[in-house]
PDB file of N, CA and C in Angstrom:
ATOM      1  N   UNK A   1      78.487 121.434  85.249  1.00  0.00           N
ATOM      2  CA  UNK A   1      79.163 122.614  85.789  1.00  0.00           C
ATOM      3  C   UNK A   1      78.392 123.137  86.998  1.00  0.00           C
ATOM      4  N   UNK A   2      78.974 123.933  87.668  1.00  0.00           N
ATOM      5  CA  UNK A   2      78.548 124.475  89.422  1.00  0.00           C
ATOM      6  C   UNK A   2      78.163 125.981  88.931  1.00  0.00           C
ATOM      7  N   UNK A   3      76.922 125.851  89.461  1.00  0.00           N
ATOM      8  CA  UNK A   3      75.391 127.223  89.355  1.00  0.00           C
ATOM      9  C   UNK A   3      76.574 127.814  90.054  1.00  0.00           C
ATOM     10  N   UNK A   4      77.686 128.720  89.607  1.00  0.00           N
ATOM     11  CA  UNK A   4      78.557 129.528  90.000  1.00  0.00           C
ATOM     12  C   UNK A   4      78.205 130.909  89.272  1.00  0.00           C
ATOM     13  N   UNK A   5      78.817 132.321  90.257  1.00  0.00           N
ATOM     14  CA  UNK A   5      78.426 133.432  88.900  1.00  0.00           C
ATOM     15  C   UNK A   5      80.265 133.468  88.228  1.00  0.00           C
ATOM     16  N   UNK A   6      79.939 134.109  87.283  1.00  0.00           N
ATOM     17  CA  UNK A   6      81.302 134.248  86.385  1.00  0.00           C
ATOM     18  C   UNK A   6      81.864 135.677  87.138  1.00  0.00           C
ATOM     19  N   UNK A   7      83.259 135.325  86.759  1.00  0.00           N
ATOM     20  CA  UNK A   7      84.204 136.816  87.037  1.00  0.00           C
ATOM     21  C   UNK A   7      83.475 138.062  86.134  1.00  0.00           C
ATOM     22  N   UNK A   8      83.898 139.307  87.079  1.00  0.00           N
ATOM     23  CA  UNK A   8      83.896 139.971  85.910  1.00  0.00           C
ATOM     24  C   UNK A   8      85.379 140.561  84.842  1.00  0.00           C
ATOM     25  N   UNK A   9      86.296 139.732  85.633  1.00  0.00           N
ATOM     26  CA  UNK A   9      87.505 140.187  84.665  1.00  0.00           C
ATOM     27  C   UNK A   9      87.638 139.228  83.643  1.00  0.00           C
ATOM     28  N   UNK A  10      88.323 139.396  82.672  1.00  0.00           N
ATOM     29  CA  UNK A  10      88.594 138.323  81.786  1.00  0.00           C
ATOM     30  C   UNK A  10      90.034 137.863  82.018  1.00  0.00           C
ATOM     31  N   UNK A  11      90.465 136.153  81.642  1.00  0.00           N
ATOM     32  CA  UNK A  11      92.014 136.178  81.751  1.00  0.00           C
ATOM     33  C   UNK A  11      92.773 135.212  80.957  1.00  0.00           C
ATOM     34  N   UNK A  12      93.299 134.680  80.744  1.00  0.00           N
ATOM     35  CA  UNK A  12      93.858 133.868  79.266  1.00  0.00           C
ATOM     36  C   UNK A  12      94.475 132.466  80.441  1.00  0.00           C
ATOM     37  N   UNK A  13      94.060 132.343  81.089  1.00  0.00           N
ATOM     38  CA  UNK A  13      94.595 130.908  81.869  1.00  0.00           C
ATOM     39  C   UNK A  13      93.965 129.732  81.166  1.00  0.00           C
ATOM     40  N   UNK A  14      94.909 128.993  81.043  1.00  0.00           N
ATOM     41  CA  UNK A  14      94.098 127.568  80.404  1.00  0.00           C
ATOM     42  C   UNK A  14      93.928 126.627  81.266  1.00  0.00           C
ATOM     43  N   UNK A  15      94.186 126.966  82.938  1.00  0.00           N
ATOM     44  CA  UNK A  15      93.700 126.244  84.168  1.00  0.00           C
ATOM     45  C   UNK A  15      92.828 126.724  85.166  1.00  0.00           C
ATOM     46  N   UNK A  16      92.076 127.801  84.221  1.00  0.00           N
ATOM     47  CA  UNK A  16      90.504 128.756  84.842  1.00  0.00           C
ATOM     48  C   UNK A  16      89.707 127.774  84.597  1.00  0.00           C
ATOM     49  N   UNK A  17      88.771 127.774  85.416  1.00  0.00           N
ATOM     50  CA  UNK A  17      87.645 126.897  85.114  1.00  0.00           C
ATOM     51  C   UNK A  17      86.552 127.843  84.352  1.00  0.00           C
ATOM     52  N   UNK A  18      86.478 129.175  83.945  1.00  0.00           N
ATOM     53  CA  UNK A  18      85.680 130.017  83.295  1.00  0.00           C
ATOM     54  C   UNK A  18      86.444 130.351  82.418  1.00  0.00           C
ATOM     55  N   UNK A  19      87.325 130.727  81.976  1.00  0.00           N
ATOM     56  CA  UNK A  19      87.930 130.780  80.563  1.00  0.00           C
ATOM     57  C   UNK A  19      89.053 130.301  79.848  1.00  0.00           C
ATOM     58  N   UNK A  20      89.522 129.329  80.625  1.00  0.00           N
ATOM     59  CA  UNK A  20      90.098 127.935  79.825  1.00  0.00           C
ATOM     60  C   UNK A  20      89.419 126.819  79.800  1.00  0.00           C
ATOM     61  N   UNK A  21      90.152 125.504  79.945  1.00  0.00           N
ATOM     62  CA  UNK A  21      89.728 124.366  79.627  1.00  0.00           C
ATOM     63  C   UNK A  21      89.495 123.396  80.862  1.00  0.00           C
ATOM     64  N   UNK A  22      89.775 123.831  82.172  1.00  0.00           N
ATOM     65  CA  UNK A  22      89.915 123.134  83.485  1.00  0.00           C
ATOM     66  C   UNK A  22      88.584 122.782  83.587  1.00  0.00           C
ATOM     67  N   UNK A  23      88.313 121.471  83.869  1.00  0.00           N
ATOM     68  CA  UNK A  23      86.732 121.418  84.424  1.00  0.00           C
ATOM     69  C   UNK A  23      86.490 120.130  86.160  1.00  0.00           C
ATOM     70  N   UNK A  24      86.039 121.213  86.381  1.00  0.00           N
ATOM     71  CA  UNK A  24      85.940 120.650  88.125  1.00  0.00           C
ATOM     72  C   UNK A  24      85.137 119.109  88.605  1.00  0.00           C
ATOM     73  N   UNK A  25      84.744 119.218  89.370  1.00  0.00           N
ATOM     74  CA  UNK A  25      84.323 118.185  89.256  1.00  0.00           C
ATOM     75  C   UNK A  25      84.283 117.771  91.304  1.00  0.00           C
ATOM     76  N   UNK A  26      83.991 117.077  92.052  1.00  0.00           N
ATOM     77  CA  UNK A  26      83.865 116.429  93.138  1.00  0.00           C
ATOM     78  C   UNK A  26      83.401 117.121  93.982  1.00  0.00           C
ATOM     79  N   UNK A  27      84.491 117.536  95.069  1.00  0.00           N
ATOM     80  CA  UNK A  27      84.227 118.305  96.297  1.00  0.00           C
ATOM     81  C   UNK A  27      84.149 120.021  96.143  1.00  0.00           C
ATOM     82  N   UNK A  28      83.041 120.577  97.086  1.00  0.00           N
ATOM     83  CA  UNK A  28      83.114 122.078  96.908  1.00  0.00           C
ATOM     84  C   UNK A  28      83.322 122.258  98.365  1.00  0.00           C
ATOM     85  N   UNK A  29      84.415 123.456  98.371  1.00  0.00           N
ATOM     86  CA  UNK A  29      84.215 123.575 100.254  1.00  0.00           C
ATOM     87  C   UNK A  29      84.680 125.197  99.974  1.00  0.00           C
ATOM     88  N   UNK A  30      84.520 125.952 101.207  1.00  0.00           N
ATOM     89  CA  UNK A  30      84.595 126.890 102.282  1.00  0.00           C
ATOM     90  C   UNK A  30      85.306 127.358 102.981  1.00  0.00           C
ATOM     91  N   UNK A  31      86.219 128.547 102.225  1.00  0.00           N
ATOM     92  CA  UNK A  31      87.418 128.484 103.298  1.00  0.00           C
ATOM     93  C   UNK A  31      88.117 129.678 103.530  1.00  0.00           C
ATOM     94  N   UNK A  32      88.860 130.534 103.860  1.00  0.00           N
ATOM     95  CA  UNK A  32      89.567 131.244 104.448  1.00  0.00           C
ATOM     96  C   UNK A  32      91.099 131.461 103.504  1.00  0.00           C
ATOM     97  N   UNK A  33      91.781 132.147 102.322  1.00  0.00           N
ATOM     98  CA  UNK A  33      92.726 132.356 102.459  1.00  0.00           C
ATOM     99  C   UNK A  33      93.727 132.818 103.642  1.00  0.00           C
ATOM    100  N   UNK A  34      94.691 131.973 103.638  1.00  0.00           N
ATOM    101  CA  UNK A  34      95.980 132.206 105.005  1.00  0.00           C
ATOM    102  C   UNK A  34      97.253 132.496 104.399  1.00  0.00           C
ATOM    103  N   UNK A  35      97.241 132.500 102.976  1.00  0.00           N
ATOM    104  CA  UNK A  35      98.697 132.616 102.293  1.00  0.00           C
ATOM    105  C   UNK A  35      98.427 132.849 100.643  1.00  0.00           C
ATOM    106  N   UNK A  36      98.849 133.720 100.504  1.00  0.00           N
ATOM    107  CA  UNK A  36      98.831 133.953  98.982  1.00  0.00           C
ATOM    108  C   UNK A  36     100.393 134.502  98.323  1.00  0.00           C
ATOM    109  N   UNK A  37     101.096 134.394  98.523  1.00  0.00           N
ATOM    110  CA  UNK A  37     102.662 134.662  98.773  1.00  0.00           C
ATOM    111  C   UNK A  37     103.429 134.003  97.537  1.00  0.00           C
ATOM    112  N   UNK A  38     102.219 132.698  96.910  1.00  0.00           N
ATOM    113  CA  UNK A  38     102.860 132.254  95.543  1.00  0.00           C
ATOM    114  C   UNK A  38     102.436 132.561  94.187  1.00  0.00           C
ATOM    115  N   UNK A  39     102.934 132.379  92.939  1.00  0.00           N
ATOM    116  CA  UNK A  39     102.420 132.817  91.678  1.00  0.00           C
ATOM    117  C   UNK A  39     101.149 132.091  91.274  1.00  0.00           C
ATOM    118  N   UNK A  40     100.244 132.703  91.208  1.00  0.00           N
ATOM    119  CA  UNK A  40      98.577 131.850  91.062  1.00  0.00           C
ATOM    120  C   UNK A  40      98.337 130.687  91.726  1.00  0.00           C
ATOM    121  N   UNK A  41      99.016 130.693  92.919  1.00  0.00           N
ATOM    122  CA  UNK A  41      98.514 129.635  94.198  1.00  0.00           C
ATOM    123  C   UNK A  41      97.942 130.668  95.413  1.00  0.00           C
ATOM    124  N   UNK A  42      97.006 129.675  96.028  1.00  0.00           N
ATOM    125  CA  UNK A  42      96.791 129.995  97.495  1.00  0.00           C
ATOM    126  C   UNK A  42      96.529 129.251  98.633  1.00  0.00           C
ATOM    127  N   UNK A  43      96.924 128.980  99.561  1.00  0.00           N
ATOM    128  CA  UNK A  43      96.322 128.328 100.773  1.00  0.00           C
ATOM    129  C   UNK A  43      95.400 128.673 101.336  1.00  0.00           C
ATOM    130  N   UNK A  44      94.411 127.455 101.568  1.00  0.00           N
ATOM    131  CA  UNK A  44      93.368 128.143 102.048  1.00  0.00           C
ATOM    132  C   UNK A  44      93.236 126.681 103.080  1.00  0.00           C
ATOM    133  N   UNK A  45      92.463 127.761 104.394  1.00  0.00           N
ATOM    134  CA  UNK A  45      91.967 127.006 105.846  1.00  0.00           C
ATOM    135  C   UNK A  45      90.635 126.690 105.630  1.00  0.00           C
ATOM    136  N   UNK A  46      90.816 125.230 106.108  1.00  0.00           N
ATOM    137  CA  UNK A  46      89.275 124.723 105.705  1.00  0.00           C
ATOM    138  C   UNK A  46      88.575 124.242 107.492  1.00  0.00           C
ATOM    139  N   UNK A  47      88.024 124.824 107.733  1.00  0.00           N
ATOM    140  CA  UNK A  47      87.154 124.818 109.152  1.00  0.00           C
ATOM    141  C   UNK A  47      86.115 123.821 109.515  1.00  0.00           C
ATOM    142  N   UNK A  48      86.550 122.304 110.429  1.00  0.00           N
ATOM    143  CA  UNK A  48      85.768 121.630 110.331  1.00  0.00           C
ATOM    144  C   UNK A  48      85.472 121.075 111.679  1.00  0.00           C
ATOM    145  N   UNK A  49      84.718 120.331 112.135  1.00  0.00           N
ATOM    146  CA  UNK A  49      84.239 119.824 113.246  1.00  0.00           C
ATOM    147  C   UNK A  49      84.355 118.011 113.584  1.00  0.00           C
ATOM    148  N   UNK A  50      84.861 117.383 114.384  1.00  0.00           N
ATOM    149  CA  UNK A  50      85.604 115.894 114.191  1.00  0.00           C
ATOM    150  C   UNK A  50      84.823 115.528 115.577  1.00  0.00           C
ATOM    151  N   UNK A  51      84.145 114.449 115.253  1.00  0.00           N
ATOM    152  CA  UNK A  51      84.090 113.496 116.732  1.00  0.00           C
ATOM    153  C   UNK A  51      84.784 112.643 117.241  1.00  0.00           C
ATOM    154  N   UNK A  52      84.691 112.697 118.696  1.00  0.00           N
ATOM    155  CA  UNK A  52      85.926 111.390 119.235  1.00  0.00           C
ATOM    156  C   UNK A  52      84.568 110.564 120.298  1.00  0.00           C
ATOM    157  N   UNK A  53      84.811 109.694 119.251  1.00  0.00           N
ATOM    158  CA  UNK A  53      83.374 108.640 120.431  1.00  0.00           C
ATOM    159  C   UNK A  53      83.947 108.422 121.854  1.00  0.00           C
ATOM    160  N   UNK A  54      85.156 107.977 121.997  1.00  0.00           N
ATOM    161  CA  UNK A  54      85.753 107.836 123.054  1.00  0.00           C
ATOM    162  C   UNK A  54      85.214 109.025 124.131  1.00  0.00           C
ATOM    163  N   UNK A  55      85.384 109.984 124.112  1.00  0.00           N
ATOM    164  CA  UNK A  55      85.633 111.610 124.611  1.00  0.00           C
ATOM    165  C   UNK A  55      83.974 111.606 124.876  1.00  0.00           C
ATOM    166  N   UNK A  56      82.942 111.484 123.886  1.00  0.00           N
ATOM    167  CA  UNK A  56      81.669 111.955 123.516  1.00  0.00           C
ATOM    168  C   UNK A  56      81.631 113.788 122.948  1.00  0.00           C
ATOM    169  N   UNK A  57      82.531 113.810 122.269  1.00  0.00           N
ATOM    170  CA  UNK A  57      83.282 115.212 122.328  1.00  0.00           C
ATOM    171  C   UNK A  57      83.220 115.759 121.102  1.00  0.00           C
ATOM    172  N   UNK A  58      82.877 116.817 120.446  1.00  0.00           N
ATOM    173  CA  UNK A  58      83.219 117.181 118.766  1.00  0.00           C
ATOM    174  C   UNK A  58      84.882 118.162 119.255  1.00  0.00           C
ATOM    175  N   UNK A  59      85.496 117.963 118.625  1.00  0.00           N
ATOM    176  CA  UNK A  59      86.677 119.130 118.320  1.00  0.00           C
ATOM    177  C   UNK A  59      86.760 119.774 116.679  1.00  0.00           C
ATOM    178  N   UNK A  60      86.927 121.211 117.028  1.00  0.00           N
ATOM    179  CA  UNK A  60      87.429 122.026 115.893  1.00  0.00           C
ATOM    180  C   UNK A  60      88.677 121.639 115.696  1.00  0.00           C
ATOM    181  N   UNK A  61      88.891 121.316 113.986  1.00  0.00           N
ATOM    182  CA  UNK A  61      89.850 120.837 113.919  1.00  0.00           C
ATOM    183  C   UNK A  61      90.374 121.916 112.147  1.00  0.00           C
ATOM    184  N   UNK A  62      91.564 122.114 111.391  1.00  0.00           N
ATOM    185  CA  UNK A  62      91.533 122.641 110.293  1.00  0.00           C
ATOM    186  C   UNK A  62      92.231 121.933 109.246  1.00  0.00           C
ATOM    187  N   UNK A  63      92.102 122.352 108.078  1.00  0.00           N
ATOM    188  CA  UNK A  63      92.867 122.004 106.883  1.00  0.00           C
ATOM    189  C   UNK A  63      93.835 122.971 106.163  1.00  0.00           C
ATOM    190  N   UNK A  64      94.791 122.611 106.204  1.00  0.00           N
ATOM    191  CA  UNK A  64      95.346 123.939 104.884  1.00  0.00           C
ATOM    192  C   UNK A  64      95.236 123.314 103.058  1.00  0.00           C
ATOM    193  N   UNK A  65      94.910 123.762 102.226  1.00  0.00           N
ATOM    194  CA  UNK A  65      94.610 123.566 100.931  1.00  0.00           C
ATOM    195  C   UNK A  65      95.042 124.362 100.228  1.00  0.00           C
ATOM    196  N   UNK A  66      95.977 124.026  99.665  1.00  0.00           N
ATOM    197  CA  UNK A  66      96.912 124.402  97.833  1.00  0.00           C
ATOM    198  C   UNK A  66      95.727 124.530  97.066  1.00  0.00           C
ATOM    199  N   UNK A  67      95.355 125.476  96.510  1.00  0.00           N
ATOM    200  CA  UNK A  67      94.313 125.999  95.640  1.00  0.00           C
ATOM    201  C   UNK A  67      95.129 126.521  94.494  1.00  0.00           C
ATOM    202  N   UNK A  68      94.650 126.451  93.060  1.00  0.00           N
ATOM    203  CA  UNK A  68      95.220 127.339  91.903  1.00  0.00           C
ATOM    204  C   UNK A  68      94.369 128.622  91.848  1.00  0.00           C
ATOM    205  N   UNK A  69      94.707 129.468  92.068  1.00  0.00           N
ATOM    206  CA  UNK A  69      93.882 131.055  92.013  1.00  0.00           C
ATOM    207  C   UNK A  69      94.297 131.718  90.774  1.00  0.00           C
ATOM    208  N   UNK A  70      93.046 131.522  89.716  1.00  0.00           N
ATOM    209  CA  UNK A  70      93.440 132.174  88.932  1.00  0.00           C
ATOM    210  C   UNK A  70      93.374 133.750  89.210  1.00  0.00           C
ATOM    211  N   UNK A  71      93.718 134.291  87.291  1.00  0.00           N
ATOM    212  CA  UNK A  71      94.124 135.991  87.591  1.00  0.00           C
ATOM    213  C   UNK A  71      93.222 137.103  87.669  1.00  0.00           C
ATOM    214  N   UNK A  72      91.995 136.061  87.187  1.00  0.00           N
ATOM    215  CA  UNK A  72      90.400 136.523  87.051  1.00  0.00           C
ATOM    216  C   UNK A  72      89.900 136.738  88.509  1.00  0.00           C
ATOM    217  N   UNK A  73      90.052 135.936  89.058  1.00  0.00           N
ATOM    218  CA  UNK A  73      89.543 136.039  90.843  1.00  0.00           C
ATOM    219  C   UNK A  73      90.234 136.450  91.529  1.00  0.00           C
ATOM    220  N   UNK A  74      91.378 136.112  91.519  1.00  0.00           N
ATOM    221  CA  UNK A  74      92.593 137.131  92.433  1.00  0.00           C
ATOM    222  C   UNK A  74      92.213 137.490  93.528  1.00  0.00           C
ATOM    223  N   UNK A  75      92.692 135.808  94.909  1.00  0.00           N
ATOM    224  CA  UNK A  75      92.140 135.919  95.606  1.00  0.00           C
ATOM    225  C   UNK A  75      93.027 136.487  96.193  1.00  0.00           C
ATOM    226  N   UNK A  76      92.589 137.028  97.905  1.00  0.00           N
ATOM    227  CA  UNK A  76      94.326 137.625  98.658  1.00  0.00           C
ATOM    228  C   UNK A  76      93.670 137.260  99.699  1.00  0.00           C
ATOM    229  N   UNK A  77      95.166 137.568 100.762  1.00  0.00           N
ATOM    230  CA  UNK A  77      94.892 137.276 102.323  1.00  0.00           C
ATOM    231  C   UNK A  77      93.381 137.213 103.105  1.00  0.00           C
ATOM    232  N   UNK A  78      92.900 136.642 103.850  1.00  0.00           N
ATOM    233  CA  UNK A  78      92.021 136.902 104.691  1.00  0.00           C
ATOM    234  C   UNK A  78      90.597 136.864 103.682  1.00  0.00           C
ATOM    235  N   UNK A  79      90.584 136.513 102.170  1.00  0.00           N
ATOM    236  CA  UNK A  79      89.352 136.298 101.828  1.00  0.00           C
ATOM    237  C   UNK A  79      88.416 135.191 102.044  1.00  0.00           C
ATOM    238  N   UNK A  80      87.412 135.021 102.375  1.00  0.00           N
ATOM    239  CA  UNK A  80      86.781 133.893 102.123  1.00  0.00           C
ATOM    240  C   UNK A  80      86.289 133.769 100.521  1.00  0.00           C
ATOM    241  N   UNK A  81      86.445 132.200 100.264  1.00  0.00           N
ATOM    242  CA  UNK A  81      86.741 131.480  98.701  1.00  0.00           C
ATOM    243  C   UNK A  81      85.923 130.420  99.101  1.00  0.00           C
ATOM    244  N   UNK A  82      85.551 130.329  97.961  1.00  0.00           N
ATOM    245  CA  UNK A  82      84.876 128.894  97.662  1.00  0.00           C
ATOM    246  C   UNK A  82      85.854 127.979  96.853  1.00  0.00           C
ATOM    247  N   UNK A  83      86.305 126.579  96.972  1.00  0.00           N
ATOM    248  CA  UNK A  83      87.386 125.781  96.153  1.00  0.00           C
ATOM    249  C   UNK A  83      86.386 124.595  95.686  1.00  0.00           C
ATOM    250  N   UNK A  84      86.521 124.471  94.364  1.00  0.00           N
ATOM    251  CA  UNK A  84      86.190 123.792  93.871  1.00  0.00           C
ATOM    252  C   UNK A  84      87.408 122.228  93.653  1.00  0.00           C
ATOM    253  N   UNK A  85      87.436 120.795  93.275  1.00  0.00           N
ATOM    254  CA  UNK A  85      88.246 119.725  92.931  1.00  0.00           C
ATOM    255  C   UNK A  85      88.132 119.875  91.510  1.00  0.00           C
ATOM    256  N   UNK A  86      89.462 119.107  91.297  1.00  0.00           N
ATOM    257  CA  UNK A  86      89.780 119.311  89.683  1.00  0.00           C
ATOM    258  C   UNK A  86      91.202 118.397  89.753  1.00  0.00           C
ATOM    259  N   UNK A  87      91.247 118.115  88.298  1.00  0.00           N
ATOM    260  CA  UNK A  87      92.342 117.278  87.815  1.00  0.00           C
ATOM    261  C   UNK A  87      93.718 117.909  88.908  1.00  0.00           C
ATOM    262  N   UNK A  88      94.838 117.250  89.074  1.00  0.00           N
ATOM    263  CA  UNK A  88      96.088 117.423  89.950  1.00  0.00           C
ATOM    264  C   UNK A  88      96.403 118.400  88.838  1.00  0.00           C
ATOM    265  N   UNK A  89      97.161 119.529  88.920  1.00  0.00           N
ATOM    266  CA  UNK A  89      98.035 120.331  88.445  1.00  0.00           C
ATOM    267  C   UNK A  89      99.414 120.044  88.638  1.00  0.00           C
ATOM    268  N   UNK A  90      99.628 119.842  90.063  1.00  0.00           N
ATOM    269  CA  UNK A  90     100.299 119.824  90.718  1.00  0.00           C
ATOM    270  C   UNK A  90     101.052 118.808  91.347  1.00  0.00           C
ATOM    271  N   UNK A  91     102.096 118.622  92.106  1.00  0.00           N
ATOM    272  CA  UNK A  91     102.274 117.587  93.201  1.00  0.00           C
ATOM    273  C   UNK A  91     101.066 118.028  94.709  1.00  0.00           C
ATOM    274  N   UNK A  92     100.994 119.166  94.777  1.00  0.00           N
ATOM    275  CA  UNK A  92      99.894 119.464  95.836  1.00  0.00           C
ATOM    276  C   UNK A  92      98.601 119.864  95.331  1.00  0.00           C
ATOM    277  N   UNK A  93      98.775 120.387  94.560  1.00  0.00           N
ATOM    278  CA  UNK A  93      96.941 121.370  93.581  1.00  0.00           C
ATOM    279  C   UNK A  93      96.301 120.365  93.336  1.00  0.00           C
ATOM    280  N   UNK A  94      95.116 120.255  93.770  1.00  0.00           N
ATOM    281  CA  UNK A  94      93.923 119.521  93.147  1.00  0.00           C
ATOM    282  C   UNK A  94      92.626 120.018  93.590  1.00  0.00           C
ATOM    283  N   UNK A  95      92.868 121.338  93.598  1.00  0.00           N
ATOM    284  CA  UNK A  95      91.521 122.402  94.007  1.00  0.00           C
ATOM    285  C   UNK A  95      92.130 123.971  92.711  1.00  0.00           C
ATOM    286  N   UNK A  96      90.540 124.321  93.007  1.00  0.00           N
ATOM    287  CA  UNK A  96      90.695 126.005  91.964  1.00  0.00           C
ATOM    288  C   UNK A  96      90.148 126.285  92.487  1.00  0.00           C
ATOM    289  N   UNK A  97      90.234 127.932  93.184  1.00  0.00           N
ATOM    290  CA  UNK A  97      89.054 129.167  93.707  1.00  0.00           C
ATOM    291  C   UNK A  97      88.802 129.384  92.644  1.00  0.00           C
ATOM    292  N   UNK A  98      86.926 128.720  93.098  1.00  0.00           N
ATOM    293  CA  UNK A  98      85.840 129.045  91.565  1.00  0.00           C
ATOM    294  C   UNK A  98      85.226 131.136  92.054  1.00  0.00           C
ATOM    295  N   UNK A  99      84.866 130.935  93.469  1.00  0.00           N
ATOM    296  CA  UNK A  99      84.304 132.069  93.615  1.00  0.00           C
ATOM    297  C   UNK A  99      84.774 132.936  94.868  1.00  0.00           C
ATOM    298  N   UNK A 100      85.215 134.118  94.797  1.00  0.00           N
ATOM    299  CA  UNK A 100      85.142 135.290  96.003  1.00  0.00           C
ATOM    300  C   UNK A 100      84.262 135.517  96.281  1.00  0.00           C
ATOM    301  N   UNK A 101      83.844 135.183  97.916  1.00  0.00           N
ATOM    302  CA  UNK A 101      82.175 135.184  98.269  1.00  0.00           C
ATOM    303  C   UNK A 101      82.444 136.869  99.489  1.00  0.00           C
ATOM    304  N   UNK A 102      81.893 137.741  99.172  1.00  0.00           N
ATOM    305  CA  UNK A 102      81.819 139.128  99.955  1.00  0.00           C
ATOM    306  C   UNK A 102      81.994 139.247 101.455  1.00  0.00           C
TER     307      UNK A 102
END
């Protein structure tokens, strides 16, 4: 498990990674909610940097990411989140916001 701190709410999801049964696992990344508009989903912008050898050039480049937000973290617009990987939920979900970072 990821040296994460726990919520302080409690919530009955059985696809929380702190108080159900979901357990994470791979990639951790950094990101930006841009959409929270669905029922315990969120999109989140992932901010990254790409080289083109050709060019000799880095470009900013982004990601959008289907996250499951549980009801414990309750992330919203404009937060920065940490997303943890985890089993597909989904046809798109295969991330959970483990933490709301201040």
């Amino acid at each position: 498990m990821l040296s994460l701190k726990r919520p302080d709410r409690e919530c009955e999801d059985v696809n929380c990674p702190f108080h159900g049964t979901l357990s994470v696992r791979g990639k951790v990344m950094d990101g930006i909610v841009v959409s929270d508009g669905m029922q315990k989903s969120v999109v989140v912008s992932i901010e990254y940097t790409r080289y083109f050898p050709k060019y000799e050039r880095y470009a900013r480049m982004n990601s959008r990411i289907t996250a499951h937000n549980p009801p414990c973290i309750d992330a919203r617009n404009g937060d920065n989140v940490k997303i943890a990987e985890c089993r597909p939920l989904s046809k798109t979900k295969n991330f959970v916001v483990v933490e709301k970072e201040a």
